[in-house]
Protein backbone atom coordinates (compact mmCIF):
# COMPACT_ATOMS: atom_id res chain seq x y z
CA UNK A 1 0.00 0.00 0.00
CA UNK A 2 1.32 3.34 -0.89
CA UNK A 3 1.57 6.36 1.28
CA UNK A 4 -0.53 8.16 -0.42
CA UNK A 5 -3.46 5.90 0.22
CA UNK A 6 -3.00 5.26 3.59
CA UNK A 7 -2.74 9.22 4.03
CA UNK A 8 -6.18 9.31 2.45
CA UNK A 9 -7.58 6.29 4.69
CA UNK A 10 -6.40 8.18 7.72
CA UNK A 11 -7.40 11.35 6.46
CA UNK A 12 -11.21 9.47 5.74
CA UNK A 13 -11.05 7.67 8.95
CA UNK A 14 -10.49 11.37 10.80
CA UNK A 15 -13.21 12.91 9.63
CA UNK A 16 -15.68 10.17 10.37
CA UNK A 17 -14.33 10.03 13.74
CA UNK A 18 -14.55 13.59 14.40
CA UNK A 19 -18.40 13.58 12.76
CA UNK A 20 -19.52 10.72 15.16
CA UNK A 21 -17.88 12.40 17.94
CA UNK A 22 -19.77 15.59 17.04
CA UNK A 23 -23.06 13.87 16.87
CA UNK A 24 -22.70 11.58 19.64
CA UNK A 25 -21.47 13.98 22.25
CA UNK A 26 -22.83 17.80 21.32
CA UNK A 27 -25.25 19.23 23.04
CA UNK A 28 -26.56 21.12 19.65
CA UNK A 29 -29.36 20.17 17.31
CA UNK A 30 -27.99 20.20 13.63
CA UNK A 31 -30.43 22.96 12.79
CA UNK A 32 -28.24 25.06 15.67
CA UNK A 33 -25.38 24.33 14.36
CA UNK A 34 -26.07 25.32 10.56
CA UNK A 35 -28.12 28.21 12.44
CA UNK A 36 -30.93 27.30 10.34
CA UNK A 37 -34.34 28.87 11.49
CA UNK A 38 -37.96 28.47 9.56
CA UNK A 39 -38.36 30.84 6.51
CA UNK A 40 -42.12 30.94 7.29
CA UNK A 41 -44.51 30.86 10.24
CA UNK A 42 -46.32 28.82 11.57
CA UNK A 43 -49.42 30.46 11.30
CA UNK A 44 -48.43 31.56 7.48
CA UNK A 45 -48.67 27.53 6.42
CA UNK A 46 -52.10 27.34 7.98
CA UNK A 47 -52.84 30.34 5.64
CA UNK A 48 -50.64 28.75 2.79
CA UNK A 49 -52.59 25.63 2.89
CA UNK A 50 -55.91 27.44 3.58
CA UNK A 51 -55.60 29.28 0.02
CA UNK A 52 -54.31 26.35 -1.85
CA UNK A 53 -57.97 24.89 -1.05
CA UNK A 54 -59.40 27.55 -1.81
CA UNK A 55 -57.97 28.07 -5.20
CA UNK A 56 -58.21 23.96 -6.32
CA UNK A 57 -62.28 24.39 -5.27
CA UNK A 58 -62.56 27.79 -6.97
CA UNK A 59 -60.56 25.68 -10.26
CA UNK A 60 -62.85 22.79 -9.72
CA UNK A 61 -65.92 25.03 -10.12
CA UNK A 62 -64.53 26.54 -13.42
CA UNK A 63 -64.90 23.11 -14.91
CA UNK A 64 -68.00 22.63 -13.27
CA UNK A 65 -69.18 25.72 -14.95
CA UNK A 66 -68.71 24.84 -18.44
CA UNK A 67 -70.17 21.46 -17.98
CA UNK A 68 -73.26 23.13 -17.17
CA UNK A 69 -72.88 21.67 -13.32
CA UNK A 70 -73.86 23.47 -10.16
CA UNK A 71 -70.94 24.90 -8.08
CA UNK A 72 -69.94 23.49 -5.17
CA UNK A 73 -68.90 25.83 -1.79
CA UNK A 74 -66.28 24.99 0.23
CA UNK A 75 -68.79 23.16 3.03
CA UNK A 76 -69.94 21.54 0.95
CA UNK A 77 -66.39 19.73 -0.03
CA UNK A 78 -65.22 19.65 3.63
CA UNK A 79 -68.34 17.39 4.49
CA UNK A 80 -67.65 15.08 1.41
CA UNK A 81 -64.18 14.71 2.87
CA UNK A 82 -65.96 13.88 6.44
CA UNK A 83 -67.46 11.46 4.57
CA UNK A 84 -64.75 9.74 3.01
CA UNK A 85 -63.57 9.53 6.21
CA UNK A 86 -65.98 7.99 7.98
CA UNK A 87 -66.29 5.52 5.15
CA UNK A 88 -62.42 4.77 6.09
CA UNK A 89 -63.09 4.31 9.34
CA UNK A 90 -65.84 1.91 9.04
CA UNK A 91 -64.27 0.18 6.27
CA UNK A 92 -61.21 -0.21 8.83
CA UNK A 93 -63.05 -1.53 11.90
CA UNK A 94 -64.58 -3.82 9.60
CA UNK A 95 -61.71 -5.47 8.56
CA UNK A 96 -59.80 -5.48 12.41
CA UNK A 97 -63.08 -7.39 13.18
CA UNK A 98 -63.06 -10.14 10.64
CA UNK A 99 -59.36 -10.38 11.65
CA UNK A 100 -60.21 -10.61 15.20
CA UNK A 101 -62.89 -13.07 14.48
CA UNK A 102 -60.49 -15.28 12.06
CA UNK A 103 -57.77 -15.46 14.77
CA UNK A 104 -59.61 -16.31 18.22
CA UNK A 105 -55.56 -15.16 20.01
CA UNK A 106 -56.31 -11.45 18.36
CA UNK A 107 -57.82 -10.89 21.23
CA UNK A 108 -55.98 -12.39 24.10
CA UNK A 109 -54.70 -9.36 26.15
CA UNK A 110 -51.22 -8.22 26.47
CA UNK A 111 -49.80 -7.11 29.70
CA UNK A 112 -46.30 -6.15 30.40
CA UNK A 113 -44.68 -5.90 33.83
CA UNK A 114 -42.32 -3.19 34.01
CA UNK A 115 -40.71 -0.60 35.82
CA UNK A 116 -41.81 2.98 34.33
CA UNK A 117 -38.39 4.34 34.29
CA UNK A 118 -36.62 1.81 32.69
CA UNK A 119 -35.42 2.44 28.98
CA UNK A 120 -36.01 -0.83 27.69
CA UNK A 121 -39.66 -0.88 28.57
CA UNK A 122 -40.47 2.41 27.16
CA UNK A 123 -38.65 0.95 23.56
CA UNK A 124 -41.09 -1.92 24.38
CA UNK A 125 -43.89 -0.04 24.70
CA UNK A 126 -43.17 2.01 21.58
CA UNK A 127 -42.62 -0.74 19.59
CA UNK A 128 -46.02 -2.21 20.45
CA UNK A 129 -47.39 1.22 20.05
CA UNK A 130 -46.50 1.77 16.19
CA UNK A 131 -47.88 -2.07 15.49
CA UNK A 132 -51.03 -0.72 16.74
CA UNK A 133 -50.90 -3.45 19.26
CA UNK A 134 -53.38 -2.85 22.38
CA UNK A 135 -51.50 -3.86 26.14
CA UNK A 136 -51.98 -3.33 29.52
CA UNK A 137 -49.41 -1.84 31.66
CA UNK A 138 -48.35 -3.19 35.42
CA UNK A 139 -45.30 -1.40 37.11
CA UNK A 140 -44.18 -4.28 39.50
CA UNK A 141 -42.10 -1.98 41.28
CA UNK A 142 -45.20 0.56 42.97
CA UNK A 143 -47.12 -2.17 43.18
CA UNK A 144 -45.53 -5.66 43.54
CA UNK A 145 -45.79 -9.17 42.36
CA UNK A 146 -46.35 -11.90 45.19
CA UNK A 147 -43.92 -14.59 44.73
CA UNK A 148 -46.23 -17.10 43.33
CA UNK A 149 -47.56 -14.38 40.75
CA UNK A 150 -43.71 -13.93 39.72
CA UNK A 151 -43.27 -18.05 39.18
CA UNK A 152 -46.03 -18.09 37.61
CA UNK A 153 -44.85 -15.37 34.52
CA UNK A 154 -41.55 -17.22 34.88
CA UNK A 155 -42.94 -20.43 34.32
CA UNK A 156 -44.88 -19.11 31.15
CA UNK A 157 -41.59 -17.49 29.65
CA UNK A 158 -39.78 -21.20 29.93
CA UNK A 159 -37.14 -18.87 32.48
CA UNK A 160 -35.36 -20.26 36.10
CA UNK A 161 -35.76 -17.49 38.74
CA UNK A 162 -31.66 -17.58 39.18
CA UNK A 163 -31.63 -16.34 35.35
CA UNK A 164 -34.31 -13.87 36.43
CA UNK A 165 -32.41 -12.21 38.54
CA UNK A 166 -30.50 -8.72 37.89
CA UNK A 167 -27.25 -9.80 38.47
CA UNK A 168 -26.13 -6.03 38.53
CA UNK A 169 -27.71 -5.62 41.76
CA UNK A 170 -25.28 -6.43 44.54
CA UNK A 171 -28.09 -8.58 46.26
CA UNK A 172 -29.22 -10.26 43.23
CA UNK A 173 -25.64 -11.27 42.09
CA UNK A 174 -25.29 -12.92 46.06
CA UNK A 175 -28.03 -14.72 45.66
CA UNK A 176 -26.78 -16.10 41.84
CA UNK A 177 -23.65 -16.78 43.05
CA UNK A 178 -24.29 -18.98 45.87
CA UNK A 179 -26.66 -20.73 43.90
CA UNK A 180 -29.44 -20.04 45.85
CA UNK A 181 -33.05 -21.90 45.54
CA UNK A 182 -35.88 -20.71 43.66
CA UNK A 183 -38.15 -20.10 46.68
CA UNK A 184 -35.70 -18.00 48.33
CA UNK A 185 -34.87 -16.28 44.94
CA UNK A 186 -38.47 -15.22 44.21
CA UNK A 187 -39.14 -14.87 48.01
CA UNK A 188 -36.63 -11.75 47.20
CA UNK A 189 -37.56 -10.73 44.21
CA UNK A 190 -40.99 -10.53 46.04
CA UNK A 191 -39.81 -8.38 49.00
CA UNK A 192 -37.44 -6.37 46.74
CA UNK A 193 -38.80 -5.91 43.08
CA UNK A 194 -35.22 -3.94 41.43
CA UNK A 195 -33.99 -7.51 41.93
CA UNK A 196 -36.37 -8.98 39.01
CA UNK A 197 -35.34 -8.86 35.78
CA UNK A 198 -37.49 -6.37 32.98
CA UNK A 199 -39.64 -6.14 31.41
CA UNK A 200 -41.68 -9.23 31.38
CA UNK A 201 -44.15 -9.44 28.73
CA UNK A 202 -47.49 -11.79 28.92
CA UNK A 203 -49.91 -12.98 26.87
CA UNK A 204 -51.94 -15.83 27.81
CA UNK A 205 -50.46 -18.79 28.68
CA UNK A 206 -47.30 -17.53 27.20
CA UNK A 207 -44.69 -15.03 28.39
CA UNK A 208 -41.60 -13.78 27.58
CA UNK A 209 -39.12 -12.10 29.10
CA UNK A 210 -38.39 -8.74 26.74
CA UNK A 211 -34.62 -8.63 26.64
CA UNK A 212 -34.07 -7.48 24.29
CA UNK A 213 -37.74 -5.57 23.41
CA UNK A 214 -38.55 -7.33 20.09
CA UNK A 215 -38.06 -10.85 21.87
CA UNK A 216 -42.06 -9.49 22.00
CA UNK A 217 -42.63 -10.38 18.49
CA UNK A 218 -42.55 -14.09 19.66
CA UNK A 219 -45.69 -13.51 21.14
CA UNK A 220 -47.49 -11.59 18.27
């Protein structure tokens, strides 16, 4: 390899250094940084948008015009749009019904057991979100699991308590390392909830535990 390509490479390798360095650890939006700023209100868009009707109805009624047809005003267009709508909408609930009715497990309720502040359940909980996927929410750590509840979801997700347990917590890695029994393990996690791992996603008779959050799929 000559010198002068591996002065390029470097070169190359510099500057995508320094630009994911620059977008991993400034506190700037890129629009700050390019000091870019919106060439038009708000409230001159709404207006924008308002005359653009306007002038397609006004154009619509030209041709309407020549053909000898009545105009139309611009209620008149707004409520045939509500209509269309509506027609969506019904034409949409009837097919989530017939799917519904077609897979008996559509409508088994989701619940997930979480802990509101933790990261991974809110990617969990967007994920199910953008599906369009309906689930219940239980935060296990203001209002806890009994012990049997928590072998129970365990159980359905095919997972030991011992490999339940948050081995980051100085309490839970005790207990994993001197191989502790189950009942004392969920005993624990029962008494002290950070000790459980999260979140725990259930459906049925089938559970998983969401680590990472699309391990929910296997459920869907």
């Amino acid at each position: 390899m000559d010198v002068f390509t591996v002065i390029v490479m470097v070169g190359m390798l510099g500057g995508f250094l320094w630009i994911l360095a620059l977008g991993l650890f400034s506190t700037r939006s890129g629009a700050d940084v390019l000091d870019w700023r919106p060439t038009r209100s708000g409230a001159v868009e709404v207006q924008n948008d308002i005359d653009d009707v306007g002038q397609m109805i006004a154009a619509q009624n030209r041709l309407r015009e020549r053909r000898g047809k009545t105009m139309r005003t611009h209620e008149q267009v707004q409520e045939q749009v509500r209509h269309h709508q509506r027609e969506l909408s019904d034409f949409a609930d009837a097919y989530w019904r017939d799917q519904r009715s077609a897979d008996p497990a559509a409508d088994v309720a989701i619940t997930i057991y979480e802990k509101a502040a933790c990261s991974n359940c809110r990617r969990l909980a967007r994920l199910l979100t953008e599906r369009g996927i309906d689930f219940d929410r239980v935060d296990y750590h203001i209002d806890p699991l009994p012990a049997g509840r928590i072998a129970e979801l365990l159980a359905k997700a095919g997972v030991s308590p011992r490999d339940a347990l948050r081995v980051k917590e100085p309490a839970a890695r005790a207990l994993y390392d001197r191989r502790a029994p189950d009942a004392e393990i969920l005993a624990a996690m029962e008494a002290d909830p950070v000790l459980l791992q999260r979140p725990i996603v259930e459906r049925g008779d089938r559970a998983v535990l969401a680590r990472p959050a699309e391990r929910v799929l296997e459920l869907l």
